[in-house]
N, C-alpha and C. Protein backbone atom coordinates (compact mmCIF):
# COMPACT_ATOMS: atom_id res chain seq x y z
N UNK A 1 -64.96 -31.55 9.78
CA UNK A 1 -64.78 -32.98 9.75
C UNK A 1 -65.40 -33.58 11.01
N UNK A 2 -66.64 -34.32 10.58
CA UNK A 2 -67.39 -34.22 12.23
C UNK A 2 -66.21 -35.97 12.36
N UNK A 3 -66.72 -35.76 14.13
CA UNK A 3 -65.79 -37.20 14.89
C UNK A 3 -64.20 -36.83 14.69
N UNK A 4 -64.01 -35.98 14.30
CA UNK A 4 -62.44 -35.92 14.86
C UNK A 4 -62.10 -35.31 16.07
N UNK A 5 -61.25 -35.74 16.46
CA UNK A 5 -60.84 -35.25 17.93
C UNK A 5 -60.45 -33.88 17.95
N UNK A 6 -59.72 -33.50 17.11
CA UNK A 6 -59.73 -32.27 16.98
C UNK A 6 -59.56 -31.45 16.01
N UNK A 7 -60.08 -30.38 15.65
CA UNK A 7 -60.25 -29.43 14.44
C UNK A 7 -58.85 -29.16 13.50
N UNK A 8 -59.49 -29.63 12.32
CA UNK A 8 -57.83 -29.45 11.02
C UNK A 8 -58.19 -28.18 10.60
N UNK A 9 -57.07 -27.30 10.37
CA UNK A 9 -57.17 -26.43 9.41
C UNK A 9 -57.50 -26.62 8.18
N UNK A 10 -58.01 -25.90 7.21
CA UNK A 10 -58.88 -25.94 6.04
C UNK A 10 -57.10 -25.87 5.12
N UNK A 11 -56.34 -24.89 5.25
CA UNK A 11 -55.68 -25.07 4.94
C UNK A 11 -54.08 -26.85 4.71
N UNK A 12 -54.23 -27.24 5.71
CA UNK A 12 -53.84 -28.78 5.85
C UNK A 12 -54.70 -29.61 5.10
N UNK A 13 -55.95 -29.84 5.18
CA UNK A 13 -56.66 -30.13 4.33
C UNK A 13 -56.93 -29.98 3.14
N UNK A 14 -56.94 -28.61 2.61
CA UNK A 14 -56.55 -28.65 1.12
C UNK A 14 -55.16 -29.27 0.58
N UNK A 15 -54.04 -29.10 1.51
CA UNK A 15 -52.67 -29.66 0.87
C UNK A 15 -52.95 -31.45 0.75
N UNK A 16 -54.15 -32.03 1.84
CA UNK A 16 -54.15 -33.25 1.49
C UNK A 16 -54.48 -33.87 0.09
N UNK A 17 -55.88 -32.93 0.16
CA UNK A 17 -56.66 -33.24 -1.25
C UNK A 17 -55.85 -32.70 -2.16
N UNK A 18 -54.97 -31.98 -2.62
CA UNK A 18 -53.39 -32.21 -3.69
C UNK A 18 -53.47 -33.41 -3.68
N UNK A 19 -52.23 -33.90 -2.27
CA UNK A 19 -51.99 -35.24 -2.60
C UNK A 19 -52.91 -36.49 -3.39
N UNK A 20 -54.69 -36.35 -2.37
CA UNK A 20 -55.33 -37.04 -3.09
C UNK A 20 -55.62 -37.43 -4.61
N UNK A 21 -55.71 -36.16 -5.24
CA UNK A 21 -56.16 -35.80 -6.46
C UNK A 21 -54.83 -36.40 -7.26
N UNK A 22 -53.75 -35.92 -7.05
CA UNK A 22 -52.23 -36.65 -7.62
C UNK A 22 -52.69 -38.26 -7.87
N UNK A 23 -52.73 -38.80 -6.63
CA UNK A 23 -53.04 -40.03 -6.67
C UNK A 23 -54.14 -40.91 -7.19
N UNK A 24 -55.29 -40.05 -7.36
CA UNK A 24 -55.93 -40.62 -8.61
C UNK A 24 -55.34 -40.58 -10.26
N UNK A 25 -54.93 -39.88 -10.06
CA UNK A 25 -55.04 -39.02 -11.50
C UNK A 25 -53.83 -40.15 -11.92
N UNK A 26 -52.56 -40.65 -10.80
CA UNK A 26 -51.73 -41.63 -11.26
C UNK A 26 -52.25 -42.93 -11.64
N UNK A 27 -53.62 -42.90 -10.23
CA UNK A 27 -54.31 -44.61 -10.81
C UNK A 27 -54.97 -44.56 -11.60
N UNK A 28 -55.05 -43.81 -12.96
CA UNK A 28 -55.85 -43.53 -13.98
C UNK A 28 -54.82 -44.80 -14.85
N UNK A 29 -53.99 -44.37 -14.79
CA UNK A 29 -52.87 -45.50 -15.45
C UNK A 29 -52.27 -46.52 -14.86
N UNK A 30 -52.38 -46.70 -13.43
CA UNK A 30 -52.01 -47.53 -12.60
C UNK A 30 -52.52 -48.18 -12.19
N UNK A 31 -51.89 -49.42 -10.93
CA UNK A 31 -52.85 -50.32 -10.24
C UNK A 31 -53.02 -49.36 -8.89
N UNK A 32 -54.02 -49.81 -7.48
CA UNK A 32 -54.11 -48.79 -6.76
C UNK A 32 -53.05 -49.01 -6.26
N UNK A 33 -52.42 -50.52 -6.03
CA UNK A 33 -50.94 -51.17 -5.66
C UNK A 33 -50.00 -50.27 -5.51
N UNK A 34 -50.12 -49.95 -6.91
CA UNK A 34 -48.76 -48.99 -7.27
C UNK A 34 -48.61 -47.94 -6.91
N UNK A 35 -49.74 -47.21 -7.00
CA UNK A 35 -49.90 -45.76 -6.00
C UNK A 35 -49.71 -45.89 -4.85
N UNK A 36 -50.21 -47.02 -4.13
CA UNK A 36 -50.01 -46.78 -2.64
C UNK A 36 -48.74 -47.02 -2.32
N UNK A 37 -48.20 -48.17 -3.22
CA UNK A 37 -46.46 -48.40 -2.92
C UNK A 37 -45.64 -47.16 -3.03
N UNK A 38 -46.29 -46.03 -3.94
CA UNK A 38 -45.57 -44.56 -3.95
C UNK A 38 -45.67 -43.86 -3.15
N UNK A 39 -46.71 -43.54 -2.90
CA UNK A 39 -47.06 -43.15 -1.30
C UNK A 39 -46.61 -43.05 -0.27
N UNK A 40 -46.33 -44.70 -0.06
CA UNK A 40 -45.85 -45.38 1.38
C UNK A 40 -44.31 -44.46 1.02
N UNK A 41 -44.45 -45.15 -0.12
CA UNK A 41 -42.17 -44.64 -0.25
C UNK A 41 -42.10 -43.51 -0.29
N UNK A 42 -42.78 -42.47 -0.99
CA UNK A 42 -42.71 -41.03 -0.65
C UNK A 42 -42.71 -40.80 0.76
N UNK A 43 -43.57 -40.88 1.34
CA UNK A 43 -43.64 -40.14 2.99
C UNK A 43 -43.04 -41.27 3.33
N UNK A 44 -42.13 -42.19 3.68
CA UNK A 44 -40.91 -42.83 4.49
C UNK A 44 -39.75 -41.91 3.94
N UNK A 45 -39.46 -41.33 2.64
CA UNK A 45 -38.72 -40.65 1.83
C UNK A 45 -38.32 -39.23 2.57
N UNK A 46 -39.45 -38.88 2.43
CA UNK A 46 -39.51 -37.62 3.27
C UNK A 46 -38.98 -37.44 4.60
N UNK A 47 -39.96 -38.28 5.27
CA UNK A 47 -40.13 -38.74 6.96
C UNK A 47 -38.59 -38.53 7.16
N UNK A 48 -38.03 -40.05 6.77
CA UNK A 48 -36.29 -39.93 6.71
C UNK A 48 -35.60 -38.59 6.43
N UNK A 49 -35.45 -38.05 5.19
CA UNK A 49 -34.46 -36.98 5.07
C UNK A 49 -35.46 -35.66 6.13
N UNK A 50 -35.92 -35.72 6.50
CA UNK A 50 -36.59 -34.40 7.60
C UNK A 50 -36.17 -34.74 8.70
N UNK A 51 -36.24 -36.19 9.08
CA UNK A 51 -35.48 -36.65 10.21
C UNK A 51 -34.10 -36.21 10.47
N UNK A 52 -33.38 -36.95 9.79
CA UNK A 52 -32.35 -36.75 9.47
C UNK A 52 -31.39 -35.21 9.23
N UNK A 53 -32.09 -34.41 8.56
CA UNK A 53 -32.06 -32.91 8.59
C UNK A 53 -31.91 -31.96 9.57
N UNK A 54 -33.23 -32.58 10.49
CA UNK A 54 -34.14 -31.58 11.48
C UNK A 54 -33.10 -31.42 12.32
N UNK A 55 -33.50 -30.77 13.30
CA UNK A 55 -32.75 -30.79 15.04
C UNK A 55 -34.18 -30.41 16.22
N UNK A 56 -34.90 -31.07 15.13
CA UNK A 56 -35.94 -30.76 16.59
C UNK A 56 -35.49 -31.71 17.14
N UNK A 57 -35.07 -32.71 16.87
CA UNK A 57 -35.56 -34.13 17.93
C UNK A 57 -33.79 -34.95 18.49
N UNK A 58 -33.17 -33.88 18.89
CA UNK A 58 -31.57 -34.84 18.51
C UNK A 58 -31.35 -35.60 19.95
N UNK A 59 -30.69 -36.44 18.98
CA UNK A 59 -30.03 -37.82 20.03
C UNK A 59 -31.44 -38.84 19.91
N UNK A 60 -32.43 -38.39 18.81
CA UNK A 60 -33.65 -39.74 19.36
C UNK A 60 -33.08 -40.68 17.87
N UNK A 61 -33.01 -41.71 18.34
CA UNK A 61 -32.51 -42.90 17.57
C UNK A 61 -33.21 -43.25 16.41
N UNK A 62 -32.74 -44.04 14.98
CA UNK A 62 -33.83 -44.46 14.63
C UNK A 62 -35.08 -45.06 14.58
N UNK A 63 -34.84 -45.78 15.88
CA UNK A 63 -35.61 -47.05 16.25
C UNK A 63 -36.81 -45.79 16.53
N UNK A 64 -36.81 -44.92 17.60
CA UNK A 64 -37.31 -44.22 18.15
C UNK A 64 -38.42 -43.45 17.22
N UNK A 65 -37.39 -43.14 16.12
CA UNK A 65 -38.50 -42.34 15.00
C UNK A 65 -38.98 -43.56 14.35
N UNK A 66 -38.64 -44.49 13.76
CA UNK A 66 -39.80 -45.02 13.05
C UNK A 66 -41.15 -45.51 14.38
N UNK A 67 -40.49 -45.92 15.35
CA UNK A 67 -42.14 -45.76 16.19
C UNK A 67 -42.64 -44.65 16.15
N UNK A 68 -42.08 -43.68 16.35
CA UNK A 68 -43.12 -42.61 16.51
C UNK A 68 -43.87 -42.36 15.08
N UNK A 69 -43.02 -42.43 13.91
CA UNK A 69 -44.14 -41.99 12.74
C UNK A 69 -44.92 -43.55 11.95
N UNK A 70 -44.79 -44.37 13.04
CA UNK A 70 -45.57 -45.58 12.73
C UNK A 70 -46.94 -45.34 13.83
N UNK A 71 -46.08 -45.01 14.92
CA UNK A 71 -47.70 -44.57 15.64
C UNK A 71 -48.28 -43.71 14.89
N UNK A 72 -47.85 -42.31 14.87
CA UNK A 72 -48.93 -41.42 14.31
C UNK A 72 -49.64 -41.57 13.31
N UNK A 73 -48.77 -42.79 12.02
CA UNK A 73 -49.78 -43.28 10.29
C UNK A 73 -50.84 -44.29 11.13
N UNK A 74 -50.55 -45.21 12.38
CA UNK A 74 -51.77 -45.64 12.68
C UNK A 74 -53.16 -44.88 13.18
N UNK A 75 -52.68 -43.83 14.13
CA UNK A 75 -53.64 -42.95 15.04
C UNK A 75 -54.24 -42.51 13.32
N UNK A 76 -53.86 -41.96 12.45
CA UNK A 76 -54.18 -41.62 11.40
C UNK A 76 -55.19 -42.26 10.54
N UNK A 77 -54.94 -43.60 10.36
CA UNK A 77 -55.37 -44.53 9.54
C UNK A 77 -56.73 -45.40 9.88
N UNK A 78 -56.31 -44.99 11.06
CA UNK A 78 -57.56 -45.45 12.28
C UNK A 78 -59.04 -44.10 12.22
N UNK A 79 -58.40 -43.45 12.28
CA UNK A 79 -59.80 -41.98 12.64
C UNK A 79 -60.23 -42.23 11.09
N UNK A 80 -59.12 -42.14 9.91
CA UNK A 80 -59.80 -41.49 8.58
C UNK A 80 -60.52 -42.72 8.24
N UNK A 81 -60.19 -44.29 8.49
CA UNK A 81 -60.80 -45.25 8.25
C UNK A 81 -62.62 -45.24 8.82
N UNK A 82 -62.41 -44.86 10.16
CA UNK A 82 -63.36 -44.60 10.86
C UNK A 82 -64.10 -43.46 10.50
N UNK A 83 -63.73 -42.48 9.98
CA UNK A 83 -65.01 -41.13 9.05
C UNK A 83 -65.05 -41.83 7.47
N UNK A 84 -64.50 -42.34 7.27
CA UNK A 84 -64.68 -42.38 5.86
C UNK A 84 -65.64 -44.21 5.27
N UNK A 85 -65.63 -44.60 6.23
CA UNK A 85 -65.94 -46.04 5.84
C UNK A 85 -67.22 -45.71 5.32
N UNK A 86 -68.42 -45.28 6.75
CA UNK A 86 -69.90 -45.06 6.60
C UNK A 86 -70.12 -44.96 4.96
N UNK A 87 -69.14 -44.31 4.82
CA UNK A 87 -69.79 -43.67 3.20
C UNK A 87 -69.39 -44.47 2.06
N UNK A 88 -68.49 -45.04 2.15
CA UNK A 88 -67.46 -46.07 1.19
C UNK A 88 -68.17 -47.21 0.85
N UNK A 89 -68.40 -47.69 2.41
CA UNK A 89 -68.95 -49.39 2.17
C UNK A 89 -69.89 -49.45 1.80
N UNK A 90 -71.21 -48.72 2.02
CA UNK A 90 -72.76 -48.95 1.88
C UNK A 90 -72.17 -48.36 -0.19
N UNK A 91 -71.71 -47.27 -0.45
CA UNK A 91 -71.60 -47.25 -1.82
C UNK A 91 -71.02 -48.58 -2.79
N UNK A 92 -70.60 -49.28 -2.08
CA UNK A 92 -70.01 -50.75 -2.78
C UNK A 92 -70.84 -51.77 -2.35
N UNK A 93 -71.89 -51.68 -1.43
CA UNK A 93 -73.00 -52.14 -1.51
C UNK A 93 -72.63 -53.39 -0.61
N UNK A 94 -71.31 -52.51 0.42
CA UNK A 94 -70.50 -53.80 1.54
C UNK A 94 -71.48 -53.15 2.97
N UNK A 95 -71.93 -53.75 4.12
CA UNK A 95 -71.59 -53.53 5.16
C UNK A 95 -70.39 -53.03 6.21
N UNK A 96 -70.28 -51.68 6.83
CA UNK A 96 -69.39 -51.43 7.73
C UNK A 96 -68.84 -52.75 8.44
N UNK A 97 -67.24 -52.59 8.52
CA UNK A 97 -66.80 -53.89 9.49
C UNK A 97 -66.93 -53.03 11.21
């Protein structure tokens, strides 16, 4: 994955493209709306009961975890936006912002 800061396992990466592939295959019948609204609510779904579960992190508040896994979906959203645009926009025949 060139421009990333640092090297993903091939393995993490295939578990993404699951997710990806799920999520088309739902907007086959869906709006993309709706998928992403599943999405979002799945991994807050998760996020929460792992939180909640775990003991890596005890005594950190809620407040505490939703910043932290609001930072990391940005740091996230930011790099993949940034590898993935080049190729996206010029195919829709948009200019990179």
């Amino acid at each position: 994955m060139a421009g990333r800061a640092c090297e993903i396992p091939d393995e993490f990466l295939d578990a993404a493209d699951r997710f990806v592939a799920l999520a088309n295959e739902l907007g086959e019948d869906a709006s993309r709306d709706w998928v992403h609204a599943v999405m979002m609510y799945v991994t807050s779904l998760y996020n929460a009961f792992t939180w909640i579960t775990g003991d890596e992190h005890p005594g950190q508040t809620v407040n505490q975890a939703a910043a932290y896994f609001r930072n990391e979906y940005e740091t996230m959203f930011r790099e993949n936006a940034r590898e993935i645009e080049p190729v996206h926009r010029p195919a829709q025949g948009e200019s990179p912002r």
